[in-house]
Protein backbone atom coordinates (compact mmCIF):
# COMPACT_ATOMS: atom_id res chain seq x y z
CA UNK A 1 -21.40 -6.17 -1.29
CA UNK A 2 -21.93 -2.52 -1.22
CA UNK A 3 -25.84 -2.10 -0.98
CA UNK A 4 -27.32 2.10 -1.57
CA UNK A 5 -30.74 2.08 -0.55
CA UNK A 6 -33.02 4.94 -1.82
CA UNK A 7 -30.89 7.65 0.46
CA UNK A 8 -31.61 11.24 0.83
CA UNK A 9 -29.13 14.12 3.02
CA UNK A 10 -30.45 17.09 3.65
CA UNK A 11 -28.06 20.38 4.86
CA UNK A 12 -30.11 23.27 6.45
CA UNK A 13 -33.03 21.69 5.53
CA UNK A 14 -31.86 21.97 1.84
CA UNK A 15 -32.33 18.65 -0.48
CA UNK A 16 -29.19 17.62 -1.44
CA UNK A 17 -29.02 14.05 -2.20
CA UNK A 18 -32.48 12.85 -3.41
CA UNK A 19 -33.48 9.45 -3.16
CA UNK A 20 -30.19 7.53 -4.18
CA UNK A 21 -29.93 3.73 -4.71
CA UNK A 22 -27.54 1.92 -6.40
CA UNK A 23 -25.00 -0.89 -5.54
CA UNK A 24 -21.40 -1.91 -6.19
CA UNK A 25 -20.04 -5.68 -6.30
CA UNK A 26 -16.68 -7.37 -5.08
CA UNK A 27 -14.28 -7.01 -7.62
CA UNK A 28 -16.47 -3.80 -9.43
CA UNK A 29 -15.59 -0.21 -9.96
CA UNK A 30 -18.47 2.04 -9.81
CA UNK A 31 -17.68 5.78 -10.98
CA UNK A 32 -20.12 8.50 -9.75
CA UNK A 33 -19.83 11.34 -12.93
CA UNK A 34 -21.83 14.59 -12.79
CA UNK A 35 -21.08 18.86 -12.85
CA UNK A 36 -20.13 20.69 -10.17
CA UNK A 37 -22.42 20.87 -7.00
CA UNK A 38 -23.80 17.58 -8.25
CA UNK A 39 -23.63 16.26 -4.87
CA UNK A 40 -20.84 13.44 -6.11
CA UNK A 41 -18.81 14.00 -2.75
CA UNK A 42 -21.80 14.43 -0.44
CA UNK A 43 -22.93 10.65 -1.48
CA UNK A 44 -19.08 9.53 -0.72
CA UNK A 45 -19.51 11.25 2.68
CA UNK A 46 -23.14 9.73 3.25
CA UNK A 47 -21.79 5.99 1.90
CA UNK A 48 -19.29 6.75 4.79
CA UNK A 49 -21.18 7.37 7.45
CA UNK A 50 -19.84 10.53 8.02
CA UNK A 51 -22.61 11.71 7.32
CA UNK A 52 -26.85 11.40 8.21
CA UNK A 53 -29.29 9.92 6.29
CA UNK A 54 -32.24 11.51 6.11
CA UNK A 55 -33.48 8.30 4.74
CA UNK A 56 -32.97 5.60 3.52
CA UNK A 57 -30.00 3.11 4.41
CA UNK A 58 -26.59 1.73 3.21
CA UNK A 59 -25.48 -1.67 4.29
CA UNK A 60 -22.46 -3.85 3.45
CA UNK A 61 -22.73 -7.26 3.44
CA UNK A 62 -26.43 -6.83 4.75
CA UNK A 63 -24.88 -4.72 7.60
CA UNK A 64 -26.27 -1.43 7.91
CA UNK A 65 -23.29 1.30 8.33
CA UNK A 66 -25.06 3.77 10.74
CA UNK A 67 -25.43 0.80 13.14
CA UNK A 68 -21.80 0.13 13.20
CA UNK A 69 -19.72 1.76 15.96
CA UNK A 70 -16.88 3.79 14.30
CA UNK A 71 -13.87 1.11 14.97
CA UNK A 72 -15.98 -1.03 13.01
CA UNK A 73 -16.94 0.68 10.32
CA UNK A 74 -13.53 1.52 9.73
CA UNK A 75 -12.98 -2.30 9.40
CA UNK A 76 -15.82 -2.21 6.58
CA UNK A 77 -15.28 0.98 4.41
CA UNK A 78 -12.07 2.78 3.34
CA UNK A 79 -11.39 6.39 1.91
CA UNK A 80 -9.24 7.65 -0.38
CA UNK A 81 -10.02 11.70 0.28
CA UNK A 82 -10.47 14.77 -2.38
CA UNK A 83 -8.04 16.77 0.06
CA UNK A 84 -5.03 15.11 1.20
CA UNK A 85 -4.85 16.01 4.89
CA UNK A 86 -1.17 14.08 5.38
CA UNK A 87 0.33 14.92 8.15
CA UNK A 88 3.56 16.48 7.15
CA UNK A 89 5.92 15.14 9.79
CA UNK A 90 5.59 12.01 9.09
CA UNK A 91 6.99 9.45 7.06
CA UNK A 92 5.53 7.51 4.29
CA UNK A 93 5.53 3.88 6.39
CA UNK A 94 4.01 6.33 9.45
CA UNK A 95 1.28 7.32 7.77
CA UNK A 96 0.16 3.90 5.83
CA UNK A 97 0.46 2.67 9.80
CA UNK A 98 -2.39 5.02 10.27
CA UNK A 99 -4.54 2.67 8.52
CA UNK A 100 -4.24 0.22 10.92
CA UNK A 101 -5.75 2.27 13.68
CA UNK A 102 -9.24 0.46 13.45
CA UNK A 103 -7.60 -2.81 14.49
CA UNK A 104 -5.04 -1.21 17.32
CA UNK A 105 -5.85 -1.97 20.98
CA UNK A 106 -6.06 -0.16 23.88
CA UNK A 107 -2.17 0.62 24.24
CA UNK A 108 -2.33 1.23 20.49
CA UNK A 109 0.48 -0.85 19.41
CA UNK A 110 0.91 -2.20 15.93
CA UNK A 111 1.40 -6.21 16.14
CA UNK A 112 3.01 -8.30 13.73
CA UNK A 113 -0.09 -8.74 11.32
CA UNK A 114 -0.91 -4.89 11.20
CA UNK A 115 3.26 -4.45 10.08
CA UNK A 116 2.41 -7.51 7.73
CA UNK A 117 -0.58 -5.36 6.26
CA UNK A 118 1.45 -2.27 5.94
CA UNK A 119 3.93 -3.62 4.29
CA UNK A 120 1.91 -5.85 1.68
CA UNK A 121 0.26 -1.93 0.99
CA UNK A 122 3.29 -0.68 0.60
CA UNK A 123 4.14 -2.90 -1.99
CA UNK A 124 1.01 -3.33 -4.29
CA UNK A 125 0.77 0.61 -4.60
CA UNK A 126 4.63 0.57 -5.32
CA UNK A 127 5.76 2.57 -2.35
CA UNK A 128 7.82 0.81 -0.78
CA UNK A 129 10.70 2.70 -1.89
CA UNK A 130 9.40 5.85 -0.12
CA UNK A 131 9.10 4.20 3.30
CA UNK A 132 11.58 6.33 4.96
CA UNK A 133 10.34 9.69 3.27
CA UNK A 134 8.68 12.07 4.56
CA UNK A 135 5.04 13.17 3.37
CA UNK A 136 5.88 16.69 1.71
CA UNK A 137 8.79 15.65 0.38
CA UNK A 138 6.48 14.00 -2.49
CA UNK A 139 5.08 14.69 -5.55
CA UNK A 140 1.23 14.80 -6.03
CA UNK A 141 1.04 11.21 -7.77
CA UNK A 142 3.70 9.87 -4.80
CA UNK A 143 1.33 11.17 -2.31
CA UNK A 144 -2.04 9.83 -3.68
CA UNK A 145 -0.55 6.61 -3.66
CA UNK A 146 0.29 6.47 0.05
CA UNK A 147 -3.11 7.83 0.45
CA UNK A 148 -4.14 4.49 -1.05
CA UNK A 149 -1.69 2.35 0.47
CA UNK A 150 -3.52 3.73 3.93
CA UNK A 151 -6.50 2.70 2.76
CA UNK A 152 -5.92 -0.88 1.67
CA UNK A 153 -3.82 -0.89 5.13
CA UNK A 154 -7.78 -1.17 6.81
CA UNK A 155 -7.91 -4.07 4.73
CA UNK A 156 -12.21 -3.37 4.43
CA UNK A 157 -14.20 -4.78 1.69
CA UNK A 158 -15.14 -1.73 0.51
CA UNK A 159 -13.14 1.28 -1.04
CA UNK A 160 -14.34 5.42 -1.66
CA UNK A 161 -12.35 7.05 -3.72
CA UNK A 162 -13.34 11.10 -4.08
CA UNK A 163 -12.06 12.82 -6.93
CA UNK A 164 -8.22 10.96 -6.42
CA UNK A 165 -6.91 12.38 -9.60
CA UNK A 166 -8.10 15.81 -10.35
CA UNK A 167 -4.62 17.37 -9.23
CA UNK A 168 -2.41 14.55 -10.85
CA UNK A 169 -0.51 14.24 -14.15
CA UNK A 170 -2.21 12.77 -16.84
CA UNK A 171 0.48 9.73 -16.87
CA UNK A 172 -0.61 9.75 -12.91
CA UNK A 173 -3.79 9.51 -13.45
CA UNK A 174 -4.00 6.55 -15.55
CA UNK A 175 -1.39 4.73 -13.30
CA UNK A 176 -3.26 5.13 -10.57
CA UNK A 177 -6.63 4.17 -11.81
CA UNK A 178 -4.89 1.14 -13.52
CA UNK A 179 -3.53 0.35 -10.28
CA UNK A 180 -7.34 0.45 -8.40
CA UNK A 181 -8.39 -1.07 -11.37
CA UNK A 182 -5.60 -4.25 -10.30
CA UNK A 183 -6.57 -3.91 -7.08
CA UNK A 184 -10.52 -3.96 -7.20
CA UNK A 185 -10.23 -7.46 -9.38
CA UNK A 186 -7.46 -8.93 -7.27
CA UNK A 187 -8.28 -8.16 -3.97
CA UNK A 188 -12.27 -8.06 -4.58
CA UNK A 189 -12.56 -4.65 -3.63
CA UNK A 190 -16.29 -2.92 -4.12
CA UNK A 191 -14.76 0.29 -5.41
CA UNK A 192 -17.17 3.60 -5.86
CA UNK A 193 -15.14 6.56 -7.27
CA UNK A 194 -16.14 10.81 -7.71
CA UNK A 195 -14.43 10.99 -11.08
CA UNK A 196 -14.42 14.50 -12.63
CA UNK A 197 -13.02 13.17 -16.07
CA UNK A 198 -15.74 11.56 -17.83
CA UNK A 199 -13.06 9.45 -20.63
CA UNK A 200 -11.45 8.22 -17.71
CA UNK A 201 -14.54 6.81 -16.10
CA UNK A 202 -15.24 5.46 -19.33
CA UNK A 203 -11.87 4.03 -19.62
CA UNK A 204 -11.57 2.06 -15.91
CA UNK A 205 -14.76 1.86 -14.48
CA UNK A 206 -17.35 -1.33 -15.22
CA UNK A 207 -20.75 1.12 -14.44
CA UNK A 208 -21.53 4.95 -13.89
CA UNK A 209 -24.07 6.63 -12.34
CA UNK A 210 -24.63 10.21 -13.40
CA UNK A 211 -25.76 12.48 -10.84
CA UNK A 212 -27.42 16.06 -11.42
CA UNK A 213 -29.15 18.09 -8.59
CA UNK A 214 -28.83 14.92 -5.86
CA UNK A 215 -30.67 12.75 -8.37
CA UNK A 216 -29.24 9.58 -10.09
CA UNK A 217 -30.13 11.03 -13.99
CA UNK A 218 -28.72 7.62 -15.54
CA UNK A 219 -26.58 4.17 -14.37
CA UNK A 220 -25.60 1.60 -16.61
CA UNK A 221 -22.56 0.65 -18.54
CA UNK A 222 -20.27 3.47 -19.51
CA UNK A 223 -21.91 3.25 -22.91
CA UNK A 224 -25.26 3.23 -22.36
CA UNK A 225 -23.93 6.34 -19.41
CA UNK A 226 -21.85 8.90 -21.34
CA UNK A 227 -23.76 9.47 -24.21
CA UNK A 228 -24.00 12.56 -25.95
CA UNK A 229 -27.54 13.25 -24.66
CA UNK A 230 -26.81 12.65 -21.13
CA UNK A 231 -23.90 15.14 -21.59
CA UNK A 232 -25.18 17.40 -23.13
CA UNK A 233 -28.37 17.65 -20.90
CA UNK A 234 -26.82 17.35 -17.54
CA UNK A 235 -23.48 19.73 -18.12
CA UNK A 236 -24.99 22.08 -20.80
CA UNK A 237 -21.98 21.44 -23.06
CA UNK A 238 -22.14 20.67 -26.67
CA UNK A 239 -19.90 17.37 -27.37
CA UNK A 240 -19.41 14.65 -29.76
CA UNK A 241 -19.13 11.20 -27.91
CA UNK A 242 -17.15 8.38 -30.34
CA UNK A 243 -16.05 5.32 -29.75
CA UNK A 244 -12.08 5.16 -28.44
CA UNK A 245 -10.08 3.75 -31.44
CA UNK A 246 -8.51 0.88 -29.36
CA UNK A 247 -10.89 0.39 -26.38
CA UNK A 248 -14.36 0.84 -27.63
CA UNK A 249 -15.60 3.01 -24.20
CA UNK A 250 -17.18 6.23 -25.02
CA UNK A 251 -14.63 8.91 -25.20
CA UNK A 252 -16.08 12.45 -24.84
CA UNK A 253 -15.21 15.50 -27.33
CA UNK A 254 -16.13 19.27 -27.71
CA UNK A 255 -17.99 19.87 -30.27
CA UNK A 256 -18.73 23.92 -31.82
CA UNK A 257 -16.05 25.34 -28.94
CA UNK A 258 -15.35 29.10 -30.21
CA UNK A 259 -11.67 29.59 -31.05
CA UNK A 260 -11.12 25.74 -32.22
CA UNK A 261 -13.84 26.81 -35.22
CA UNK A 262 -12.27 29.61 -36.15
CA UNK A 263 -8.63 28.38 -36.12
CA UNK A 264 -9.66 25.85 -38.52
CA UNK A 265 -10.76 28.26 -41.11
């Protein structure tokens, strides 16, 4: 589906993503880990085609993106930003309408199929309800979740999420990662996700890559990923990495943290 071809982005002639490859499947979540300055959201923007390859290319379906005209590759790849830019005026149903700007023609008016698609968003991300409300009238997890409905709205194969729960509540963060997680099996969706949270990529995601200095430093299951080498190498932070209790994914603990020693004694 989602095809990463040895990619590289440069920014003043500084390296930033090095020589990236690595691919996502229908119906697959792929979570991009790493510190800060990584380069996690530059390789969202560059999967985009927002921005320039240096080299390499990214194609979906065997299309490559940065042949596509812009209307099109709206119709191919959907994003799910780190800021939420929501236009406070309007309402909830307004905004998810938004998404269906790739498909509007010339006079811009929604037809009966791009209402259908609004409303079938509107109801798998459970916002229905808020149709009528208007954007800053919600709470952080309301709003992600009409960022989402937006972006199924394009109805595209392929789905970017950057960083979509780093200002949530922990019960809003695993309801809305279950709810992609529905969502990439049911609808097929070829899902790559920034996650900052390493137990929660462990938790909902099927492979991670970890990224350090532009460079893919591992990809695999989130095993054979989050180990306590990897972490401890790439993030310079000494952990323990055991097994959850009921899951089995790797689930990431401090280990020596000053304070948490000395309480104990």
């Amino acid at each position: 589906m989602l095809e990463i071809n040895a990619i590289s982005v440069t920014y003043e002639h500084t390296p930033i993503i090095k020589n990236v490859s690595l691919s996502v499947g229908a119906g697959e979540i792929v979570a991009v880990i790493g510190p800060n300055g990584a380069g996690k959201s530059t390789l969202l923007k560059a999967v985009s085609g927002t921005l320039p390859l240096r080299a390499g290319s990214v194609k979906i379906g065997g299309r490559e993106v940065a042949r596509l005209p812009e209307g099109e590759r709206a119709r191919h790849i959907a994003v799910v930003p780190q800021a939420r830019a929501l236009p406070g005026a309007f309402t909830v149903y307004q905004t998810v309408l938004l998404g269906r700007t790739p498909y509007l023609g010339w006079l811009g008016r929604a037809g009966q199929t791009d209402l259908d698609h609004v409303h079938r968003a509107l109801t798998q991300t459970d916002s229905h309800t808020l149709s009528d409300r208007a954007i800053h009238t919600l709470s952080g997890g309301e709003q992600q979740r009409v960022l989402l409905a937006r972006a199924l709205a394009q109805n595209t194969p392929v789905l970017l999420l950057d960083e979509p729960t780093s200002n949530l509540d922990l019960q809003y963060q695993y309801s809305f990662l279950s709810l992609v997680r529905g969502l990439a099996t049911e609808k097929g969706l070829a899902v790559l996700v920034v996650l900052h949270d390493l137990n929660l990529a462990g938790l909902y995601a099927d492979r991670v890559v970890l990224l350090a200095g532009g460079e893919v430093r591992a990809v695999g299951s989130p095993g054979e990923v989050v180990t306590e080498a990897n972490v401890r190498e790439v993030y310079h932070a000494p952990v323990h990495v055991i097994p959850h209790p009921e899951y089995g994914t790797p689930l990431v603990l401090p280990d020596g943290v000053r304070g948490i020693e000395e309480r104990r004694m």
